[in-house]
Protein backbone atom coordinates (compact mmCIF):
# COMPACT_ATOMS: atom_id res chain seq x y z
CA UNK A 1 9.74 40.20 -44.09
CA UNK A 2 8.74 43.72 -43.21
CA UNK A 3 7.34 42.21 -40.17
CA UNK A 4 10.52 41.02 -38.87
CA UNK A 5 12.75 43.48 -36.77
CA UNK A 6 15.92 44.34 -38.51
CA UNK A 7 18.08 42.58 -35.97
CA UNK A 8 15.77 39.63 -36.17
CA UNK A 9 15.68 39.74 -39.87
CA UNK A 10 19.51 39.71 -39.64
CA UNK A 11 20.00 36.77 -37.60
CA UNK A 12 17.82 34.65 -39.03
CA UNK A 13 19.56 34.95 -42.44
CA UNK A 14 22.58 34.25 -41.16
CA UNK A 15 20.70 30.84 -39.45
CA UNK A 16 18.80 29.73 -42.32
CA UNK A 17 20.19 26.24 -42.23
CA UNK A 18 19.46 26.01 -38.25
CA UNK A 19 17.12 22.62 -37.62
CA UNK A 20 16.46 21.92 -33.76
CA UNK A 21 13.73 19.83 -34.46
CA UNK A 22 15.49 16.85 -33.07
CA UNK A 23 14.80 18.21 -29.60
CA UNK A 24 11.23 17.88 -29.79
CA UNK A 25 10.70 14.59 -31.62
CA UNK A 26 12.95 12.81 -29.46
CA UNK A 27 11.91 13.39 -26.09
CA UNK A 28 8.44 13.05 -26.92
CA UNK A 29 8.93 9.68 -28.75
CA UNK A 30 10.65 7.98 -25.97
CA UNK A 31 8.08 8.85 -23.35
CA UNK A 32 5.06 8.57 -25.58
CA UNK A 33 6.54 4.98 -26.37
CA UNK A 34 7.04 4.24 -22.41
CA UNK A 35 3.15 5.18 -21.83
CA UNK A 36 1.85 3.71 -24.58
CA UNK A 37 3.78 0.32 -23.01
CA UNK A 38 2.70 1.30 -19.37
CA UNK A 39 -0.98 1.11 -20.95
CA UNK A 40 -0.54 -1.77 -22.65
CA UNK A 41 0.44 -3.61 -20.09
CA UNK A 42 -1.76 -2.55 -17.87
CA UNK A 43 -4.53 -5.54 -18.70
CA UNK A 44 -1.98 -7.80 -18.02
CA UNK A 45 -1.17 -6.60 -14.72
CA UNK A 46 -5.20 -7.01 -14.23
CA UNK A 47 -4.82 -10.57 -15.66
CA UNK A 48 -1.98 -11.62 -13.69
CA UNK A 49 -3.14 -10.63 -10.47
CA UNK A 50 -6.63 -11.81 -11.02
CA UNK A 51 -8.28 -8.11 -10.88
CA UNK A 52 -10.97 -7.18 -13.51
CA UNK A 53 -10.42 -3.96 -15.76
CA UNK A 54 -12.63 -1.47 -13.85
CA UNK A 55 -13.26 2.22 -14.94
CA UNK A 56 -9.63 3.79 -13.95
CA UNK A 57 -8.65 1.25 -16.51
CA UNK A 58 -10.93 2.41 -19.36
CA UNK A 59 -10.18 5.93 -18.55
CA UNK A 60 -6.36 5.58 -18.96
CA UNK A 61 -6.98 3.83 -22.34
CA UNK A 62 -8.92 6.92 -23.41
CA UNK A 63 -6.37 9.13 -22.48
CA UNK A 64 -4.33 6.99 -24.24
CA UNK A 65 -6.23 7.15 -27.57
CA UNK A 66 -5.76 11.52 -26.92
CA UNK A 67 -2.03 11.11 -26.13
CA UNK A 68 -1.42 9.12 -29.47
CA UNK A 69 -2.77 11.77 -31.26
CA UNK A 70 -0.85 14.70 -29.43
CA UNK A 71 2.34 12.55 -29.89
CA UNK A 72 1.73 12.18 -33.83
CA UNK A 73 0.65 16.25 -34.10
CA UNK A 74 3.44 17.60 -31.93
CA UNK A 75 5.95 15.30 -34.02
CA UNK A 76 4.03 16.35 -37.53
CA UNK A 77 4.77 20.19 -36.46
CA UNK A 78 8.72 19.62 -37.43
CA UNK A 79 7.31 18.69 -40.82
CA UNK A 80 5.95 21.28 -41.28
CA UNK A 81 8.83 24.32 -39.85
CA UNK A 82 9.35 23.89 -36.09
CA UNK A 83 12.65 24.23 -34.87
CA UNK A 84 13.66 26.02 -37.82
CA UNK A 85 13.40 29.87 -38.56
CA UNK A 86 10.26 31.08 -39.12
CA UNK A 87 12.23 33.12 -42.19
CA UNK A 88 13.62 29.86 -43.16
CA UNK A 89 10.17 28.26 -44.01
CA UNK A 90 8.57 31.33 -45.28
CA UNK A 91 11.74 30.88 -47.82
CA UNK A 92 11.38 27.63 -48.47
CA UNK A 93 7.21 26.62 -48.65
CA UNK A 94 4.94 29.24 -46.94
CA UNK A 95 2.45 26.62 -47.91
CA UNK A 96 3.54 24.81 -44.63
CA UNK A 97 2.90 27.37 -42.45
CA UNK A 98 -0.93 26.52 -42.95
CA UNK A 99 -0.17 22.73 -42.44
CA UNK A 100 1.80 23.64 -39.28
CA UNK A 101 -1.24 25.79 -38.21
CA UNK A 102 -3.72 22.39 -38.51
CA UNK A 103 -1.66 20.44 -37.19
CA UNK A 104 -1.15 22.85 -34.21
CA UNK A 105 -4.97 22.83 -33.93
CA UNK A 106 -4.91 19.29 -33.76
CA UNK A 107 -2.63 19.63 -31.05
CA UNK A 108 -4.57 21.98 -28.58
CA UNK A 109 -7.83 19.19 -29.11
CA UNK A 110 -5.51 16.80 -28.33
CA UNK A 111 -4.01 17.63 -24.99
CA UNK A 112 -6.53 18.49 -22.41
CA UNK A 113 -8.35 15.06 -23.26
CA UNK A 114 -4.98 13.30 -22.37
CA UNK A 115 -4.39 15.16 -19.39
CA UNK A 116 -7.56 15.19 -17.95
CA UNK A 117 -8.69 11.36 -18.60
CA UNK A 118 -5.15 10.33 -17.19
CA UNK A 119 -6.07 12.58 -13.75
CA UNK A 120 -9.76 11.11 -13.83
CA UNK A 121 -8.49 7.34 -14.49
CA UNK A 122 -6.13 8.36 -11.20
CA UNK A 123 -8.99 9.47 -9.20
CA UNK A 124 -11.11 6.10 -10.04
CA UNK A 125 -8.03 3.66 -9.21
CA UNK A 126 -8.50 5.98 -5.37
CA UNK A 127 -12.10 5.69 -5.57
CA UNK A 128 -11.50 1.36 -6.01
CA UNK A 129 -9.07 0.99 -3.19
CA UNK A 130 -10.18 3.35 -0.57
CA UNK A 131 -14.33 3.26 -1.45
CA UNK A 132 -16.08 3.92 1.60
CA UNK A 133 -19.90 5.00 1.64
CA UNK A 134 -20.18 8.37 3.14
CA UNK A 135 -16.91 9.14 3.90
CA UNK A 136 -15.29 12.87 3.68
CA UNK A 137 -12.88 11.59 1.27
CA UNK A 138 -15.04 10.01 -1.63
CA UNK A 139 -17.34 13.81 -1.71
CA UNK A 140 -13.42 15.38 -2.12
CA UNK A 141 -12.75 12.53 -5.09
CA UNK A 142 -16.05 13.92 -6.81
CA UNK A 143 -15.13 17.33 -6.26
CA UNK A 144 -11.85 17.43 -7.83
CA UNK A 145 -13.28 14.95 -10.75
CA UNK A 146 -15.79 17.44 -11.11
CA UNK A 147 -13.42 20.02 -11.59
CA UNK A 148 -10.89 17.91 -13.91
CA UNK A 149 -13.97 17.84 -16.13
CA UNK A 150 -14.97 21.37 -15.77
CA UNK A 151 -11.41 22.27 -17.11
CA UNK A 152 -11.68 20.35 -19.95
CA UNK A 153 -14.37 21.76 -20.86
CA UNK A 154 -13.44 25.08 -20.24
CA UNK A 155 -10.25 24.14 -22.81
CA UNK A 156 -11.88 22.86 -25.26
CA UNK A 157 -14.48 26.12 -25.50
CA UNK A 158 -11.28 28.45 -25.31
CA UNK A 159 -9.78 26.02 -28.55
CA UNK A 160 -13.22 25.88 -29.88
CA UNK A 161 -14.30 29.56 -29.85
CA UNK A 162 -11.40 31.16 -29.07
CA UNK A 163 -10.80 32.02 -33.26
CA UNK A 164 -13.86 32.67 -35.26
CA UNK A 165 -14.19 31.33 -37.85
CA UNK A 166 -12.20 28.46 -36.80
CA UNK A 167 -9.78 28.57 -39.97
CA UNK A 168 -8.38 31.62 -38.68
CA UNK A 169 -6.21 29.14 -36.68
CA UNK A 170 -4.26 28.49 -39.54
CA UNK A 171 -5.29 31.12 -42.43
CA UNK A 172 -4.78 33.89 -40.11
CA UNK A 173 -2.42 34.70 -37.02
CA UNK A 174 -5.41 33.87 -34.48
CA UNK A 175 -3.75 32.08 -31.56
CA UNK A 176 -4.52 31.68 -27.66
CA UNK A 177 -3.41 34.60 -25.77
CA UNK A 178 -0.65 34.41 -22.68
CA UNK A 179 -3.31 35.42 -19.71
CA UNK A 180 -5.43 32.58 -21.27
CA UNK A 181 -2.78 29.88 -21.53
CA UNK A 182 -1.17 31.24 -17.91
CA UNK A 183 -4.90 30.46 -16.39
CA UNK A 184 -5.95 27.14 -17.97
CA UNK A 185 -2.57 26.45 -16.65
CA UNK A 186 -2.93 27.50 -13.03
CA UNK A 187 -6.40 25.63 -12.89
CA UNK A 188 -4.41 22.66 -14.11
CA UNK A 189 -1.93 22.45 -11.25
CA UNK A 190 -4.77 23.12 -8.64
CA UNK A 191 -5.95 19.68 -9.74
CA UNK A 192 -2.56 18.17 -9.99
CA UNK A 193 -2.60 19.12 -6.24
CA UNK A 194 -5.59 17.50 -5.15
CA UNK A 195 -4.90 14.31 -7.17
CA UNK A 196 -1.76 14.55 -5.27
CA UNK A 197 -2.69 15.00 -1.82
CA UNK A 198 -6.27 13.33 -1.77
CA UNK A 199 -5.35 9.85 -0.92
CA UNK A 200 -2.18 10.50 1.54
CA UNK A 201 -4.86 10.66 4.95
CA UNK A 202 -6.20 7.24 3.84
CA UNK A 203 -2.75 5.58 3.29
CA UNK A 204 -1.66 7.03 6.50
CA UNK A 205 -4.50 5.40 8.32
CA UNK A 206 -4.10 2.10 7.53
CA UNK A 207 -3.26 -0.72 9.60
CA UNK A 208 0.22 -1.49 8.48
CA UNK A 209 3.66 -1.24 9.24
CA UNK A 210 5.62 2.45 8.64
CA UNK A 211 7.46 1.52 5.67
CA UNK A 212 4.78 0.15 3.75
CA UNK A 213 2.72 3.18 4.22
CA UNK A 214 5.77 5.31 3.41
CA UNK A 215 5.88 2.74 0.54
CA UNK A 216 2.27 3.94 -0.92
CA UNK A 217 2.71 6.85 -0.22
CA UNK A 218 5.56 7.45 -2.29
CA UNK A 219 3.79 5.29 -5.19
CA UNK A 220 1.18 8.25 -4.85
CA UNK A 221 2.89 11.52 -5.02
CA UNK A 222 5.20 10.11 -8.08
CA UNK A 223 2.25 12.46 -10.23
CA UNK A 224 4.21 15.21 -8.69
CA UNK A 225 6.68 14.82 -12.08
CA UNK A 226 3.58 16.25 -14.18
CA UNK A 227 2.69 18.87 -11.63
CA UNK A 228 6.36 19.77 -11.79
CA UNK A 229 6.54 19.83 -16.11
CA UNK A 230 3.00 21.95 -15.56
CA UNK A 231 4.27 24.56 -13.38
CA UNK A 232 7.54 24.67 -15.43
CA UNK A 233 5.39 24.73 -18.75
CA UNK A 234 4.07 28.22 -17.78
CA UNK A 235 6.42 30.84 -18.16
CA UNK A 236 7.72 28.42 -21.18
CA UNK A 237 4.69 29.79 -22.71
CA UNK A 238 5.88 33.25 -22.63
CA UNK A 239 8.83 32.18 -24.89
CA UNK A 240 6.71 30.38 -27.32
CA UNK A 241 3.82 31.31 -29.55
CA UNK A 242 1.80 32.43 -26.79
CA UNK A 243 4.09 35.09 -25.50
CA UNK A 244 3.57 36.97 -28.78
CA UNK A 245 7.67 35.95 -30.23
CA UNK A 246 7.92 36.48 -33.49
CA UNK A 247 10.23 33.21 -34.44
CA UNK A 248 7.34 30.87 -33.23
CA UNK A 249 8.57 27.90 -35.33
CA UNK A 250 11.92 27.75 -33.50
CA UNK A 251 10.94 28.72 -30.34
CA UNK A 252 8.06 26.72 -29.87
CA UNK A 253 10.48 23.61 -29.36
CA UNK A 254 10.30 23.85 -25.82
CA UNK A 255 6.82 24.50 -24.95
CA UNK A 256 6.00 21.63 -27.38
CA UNK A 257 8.24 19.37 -25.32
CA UNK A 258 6.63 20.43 -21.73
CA UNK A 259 3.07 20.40 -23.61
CA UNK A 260 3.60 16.66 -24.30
CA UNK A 261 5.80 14.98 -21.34
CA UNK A 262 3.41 16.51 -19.01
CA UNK A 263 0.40 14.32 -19.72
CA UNK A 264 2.33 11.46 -20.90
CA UNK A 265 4.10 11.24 -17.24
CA UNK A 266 0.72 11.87 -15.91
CA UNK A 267 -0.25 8.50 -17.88
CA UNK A 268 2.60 6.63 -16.64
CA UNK A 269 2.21 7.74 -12.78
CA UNK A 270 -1.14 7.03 -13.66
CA UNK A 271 -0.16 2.80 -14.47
CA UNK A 272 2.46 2.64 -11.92
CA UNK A 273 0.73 1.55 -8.98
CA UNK A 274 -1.10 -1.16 -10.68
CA UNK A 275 1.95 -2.36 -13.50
CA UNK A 276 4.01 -3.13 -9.98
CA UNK A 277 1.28 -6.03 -9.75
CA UNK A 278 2.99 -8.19 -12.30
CA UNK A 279 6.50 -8.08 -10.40
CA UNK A 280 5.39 -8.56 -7.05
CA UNK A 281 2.74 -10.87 -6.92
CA UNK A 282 3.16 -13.14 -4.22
CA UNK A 283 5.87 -11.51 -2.61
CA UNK A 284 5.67 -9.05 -0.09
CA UNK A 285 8.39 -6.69 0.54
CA UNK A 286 8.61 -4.06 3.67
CA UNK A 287 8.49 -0.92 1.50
CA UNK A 288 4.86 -1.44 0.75
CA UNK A 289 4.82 -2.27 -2.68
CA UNK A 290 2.68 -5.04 -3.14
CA UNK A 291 -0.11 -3.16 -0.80
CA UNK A 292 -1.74 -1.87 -3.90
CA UNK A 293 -2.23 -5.06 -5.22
CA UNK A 294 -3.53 -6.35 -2.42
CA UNK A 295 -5.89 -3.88 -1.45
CA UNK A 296 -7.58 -4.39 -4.93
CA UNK A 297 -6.76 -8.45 -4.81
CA UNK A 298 -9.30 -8.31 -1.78
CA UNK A 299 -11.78 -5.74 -3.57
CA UNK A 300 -12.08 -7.78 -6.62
CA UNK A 301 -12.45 -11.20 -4.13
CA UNK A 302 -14.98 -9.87 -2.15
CA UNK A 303 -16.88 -8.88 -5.68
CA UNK A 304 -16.48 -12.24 -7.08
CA UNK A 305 -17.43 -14.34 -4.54
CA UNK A 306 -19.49 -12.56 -2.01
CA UNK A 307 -21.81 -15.09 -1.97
CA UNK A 308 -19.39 -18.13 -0.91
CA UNK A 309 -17.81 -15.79 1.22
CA UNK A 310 -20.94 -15.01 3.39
CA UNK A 311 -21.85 -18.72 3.76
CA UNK A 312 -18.34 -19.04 5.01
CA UNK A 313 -18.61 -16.11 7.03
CA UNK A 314 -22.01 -17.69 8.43
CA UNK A 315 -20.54 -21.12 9.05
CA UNK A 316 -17.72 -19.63 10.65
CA UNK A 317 -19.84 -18.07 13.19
CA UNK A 318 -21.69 -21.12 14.17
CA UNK A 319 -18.21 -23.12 14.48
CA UNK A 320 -16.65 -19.99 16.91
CA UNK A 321 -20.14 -20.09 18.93
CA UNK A 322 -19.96 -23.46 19.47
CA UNK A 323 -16.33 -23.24 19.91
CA UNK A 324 -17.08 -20.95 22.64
CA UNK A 325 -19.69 -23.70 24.49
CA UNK A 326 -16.96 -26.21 24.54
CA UNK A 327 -13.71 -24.32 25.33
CA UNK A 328 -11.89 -21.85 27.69
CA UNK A 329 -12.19 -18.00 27.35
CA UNK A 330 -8.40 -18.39 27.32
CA UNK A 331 -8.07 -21.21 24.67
CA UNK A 332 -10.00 -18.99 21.94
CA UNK A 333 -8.04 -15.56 22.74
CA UNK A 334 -5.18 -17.77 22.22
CA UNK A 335 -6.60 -19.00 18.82
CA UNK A 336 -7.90 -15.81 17.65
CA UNK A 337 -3.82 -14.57 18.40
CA UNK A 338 -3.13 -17.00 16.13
CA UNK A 339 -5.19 -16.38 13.53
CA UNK A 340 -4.49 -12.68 14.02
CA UNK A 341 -0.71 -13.28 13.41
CA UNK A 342 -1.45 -15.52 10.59
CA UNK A 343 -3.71 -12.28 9.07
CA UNK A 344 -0.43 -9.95 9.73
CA UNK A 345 2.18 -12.77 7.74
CA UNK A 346 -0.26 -12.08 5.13
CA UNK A 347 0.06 -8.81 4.41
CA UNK A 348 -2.47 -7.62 7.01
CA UNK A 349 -5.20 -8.43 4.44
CA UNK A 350 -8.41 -8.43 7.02
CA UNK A 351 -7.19 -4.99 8.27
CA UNK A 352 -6.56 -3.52 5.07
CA UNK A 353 -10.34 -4.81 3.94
CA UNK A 354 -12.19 -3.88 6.70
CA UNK A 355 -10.98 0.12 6.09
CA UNK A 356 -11.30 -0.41 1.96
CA UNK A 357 -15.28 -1.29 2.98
């Protein structure tokens, strides 16, 4: 206690019953629930549309596997003292502060993996729609995957050596420092950005009507939720552990809560675009949210059957050339209209796989 300001001293006395752990385990349960549903359902989206997992799928699972374990360690911490006075559980078991300390640890190991898997699965889902050899936009996917992985990294060396030994983390006060947190932070959003932005010049360009561009688009920047919770999370910081307070059990409720809905959001943004498979398949609507589905519908088709389709591609050739021999120049710009119309009922599926090649 001689640690303890007399005012502080004073007022957590008078608080000693105080429990606001409530606040934390109940806003992370709900939307660790929701992403742990969103990736769940995700191979059945796959399944019902007729897709394949690919490797944004495996990625999200991974994250998922992380974001279990930052749910269960960020809910363990009110078992241990937060959101109650720091004199409170001194009081009461100091024994826990050392638990709380592990399972903090467990914590910090457990949330760039989330985060960053979630942003990398996003960034494969762009690189499976929009693929096209050589172009500008797949060197910027590899760019900003190459710096989603070069954060993590950088994390988990600043969790990993950052107290030495490493039991200091919960024998000792050892903790990460404010300018640390504040710039693994601000490297953080600079990604959240990119993910963001990156695929808004290919949706733009595509041969569809307005709204179902606008449509897309919107499905896109829906990740701006996390980038909001990670620029919020920052000066949180500063009231928590890492801003040096000396009530870190209570106060850490908040940065706790940010911590967590910031990568599970990212997970749900993250299934979004392909979960709205299983409610609109075969039904178009003029808001553009079946385009996702079948931009990859076409992908996977093409994979599947490439060989059938280039005999058909082959024998169609012949049949137009001879076509040609036997008709009008006017009779086939009428049929190719036709067909033409009949590839804009559908979605504009030719258009839409000639620019995902």
């Amino acid at each position: 206690m001689d640690s303890f300001p007399p005012a502080e001293a004073a007022y957590e006395m008078a608080h000693l019953s105080d429990n606001r752990g409530y606040q934390q385990t109940v806003p992370i349960a709900i939307f660790g629930v929701f992403a742990f549903l969103c990736v769940l359902l995700r191979p059945v989206a796959r399944r019902s549309t007729g897709i394949p997992l690919g490797l944004d799928d495996w990625l999200i699972i991974v994250s998922m596997v992380f974001a279990i374990a930052l749910v269960v360690a960020t809910c363990m911490t009110t078992k241990f003292g937060v959101g109650r006075h720091l004199l409170a559980v001194i009081m009461d078991n100091p024994g826990d502060l050392v638990n709380f300390g592990k399972v903090n640890f467990a914590l910090q190991v457990a949330y760039p993996g989330t985060l960053g898997f979630a942003k990398l699965s996003i960034l494969a889902l762009y690189v499976r729609i929009f693929r096209v050899a050589g172009d500008p936009f797949m060197f910027a996917v590899w760019a900003t995957a190459t710096w989603i992985i070069l954060w993590m990294i950088g994390v988990y060396l600043v969790v990993l050596l950052g107290c030495m030994p490493l039991h200091t983390y919960w024998t000792a006060t050892c903790r990460p420092t404010y300018p640390t947190s504040v710039t693994t932070g601000v490297l953080n959003i600079v990604s959240d950005i990119a993910v963001l932005v990156l695929p808004q010049a290919q949706v733009w360009g595509l041969q569809m009507p307005m709204r179902r561009r606008a449509g897309l688009s919107v499905i896109f920047l829906l990740g701006v939720l996390a980038t909001v919770m990670s620029i919020a999370r920052i000066p949180i910081l500063k009231m928590g552990n890492a801003g040096g307070s000396v009530d870190i059990t209570y106060n850490l409720i908040r940065t706790y809560v940010f911590t967590v809905l910031e990568p599970m959001i990212a997970i749900i943004c993250a299934c979004l675009p392909v979960l709205q498979g299983l409610f609109v398949k075969g039904y178009t609507t003029g808001f553009g949210f079946s385009s996702i589905w079948s931009l990859l519908q076409i992908k996977t088709t093409k994979t599947q059957d490439s060989k059938d389709s280039w005999r058909k591609i082959s024998k169609e050739g012949t049949n137009a050339t001879q076509w040609q021999k036997t008709t009008s120049q006017k009779s086939l710009q009428q049929d190719q209209n036709s067909m033409e119309r009949g590839e804009y009922e559908l979605g504009n599926m030719s258009a839409i796989s000639a620019r995902a090649n």
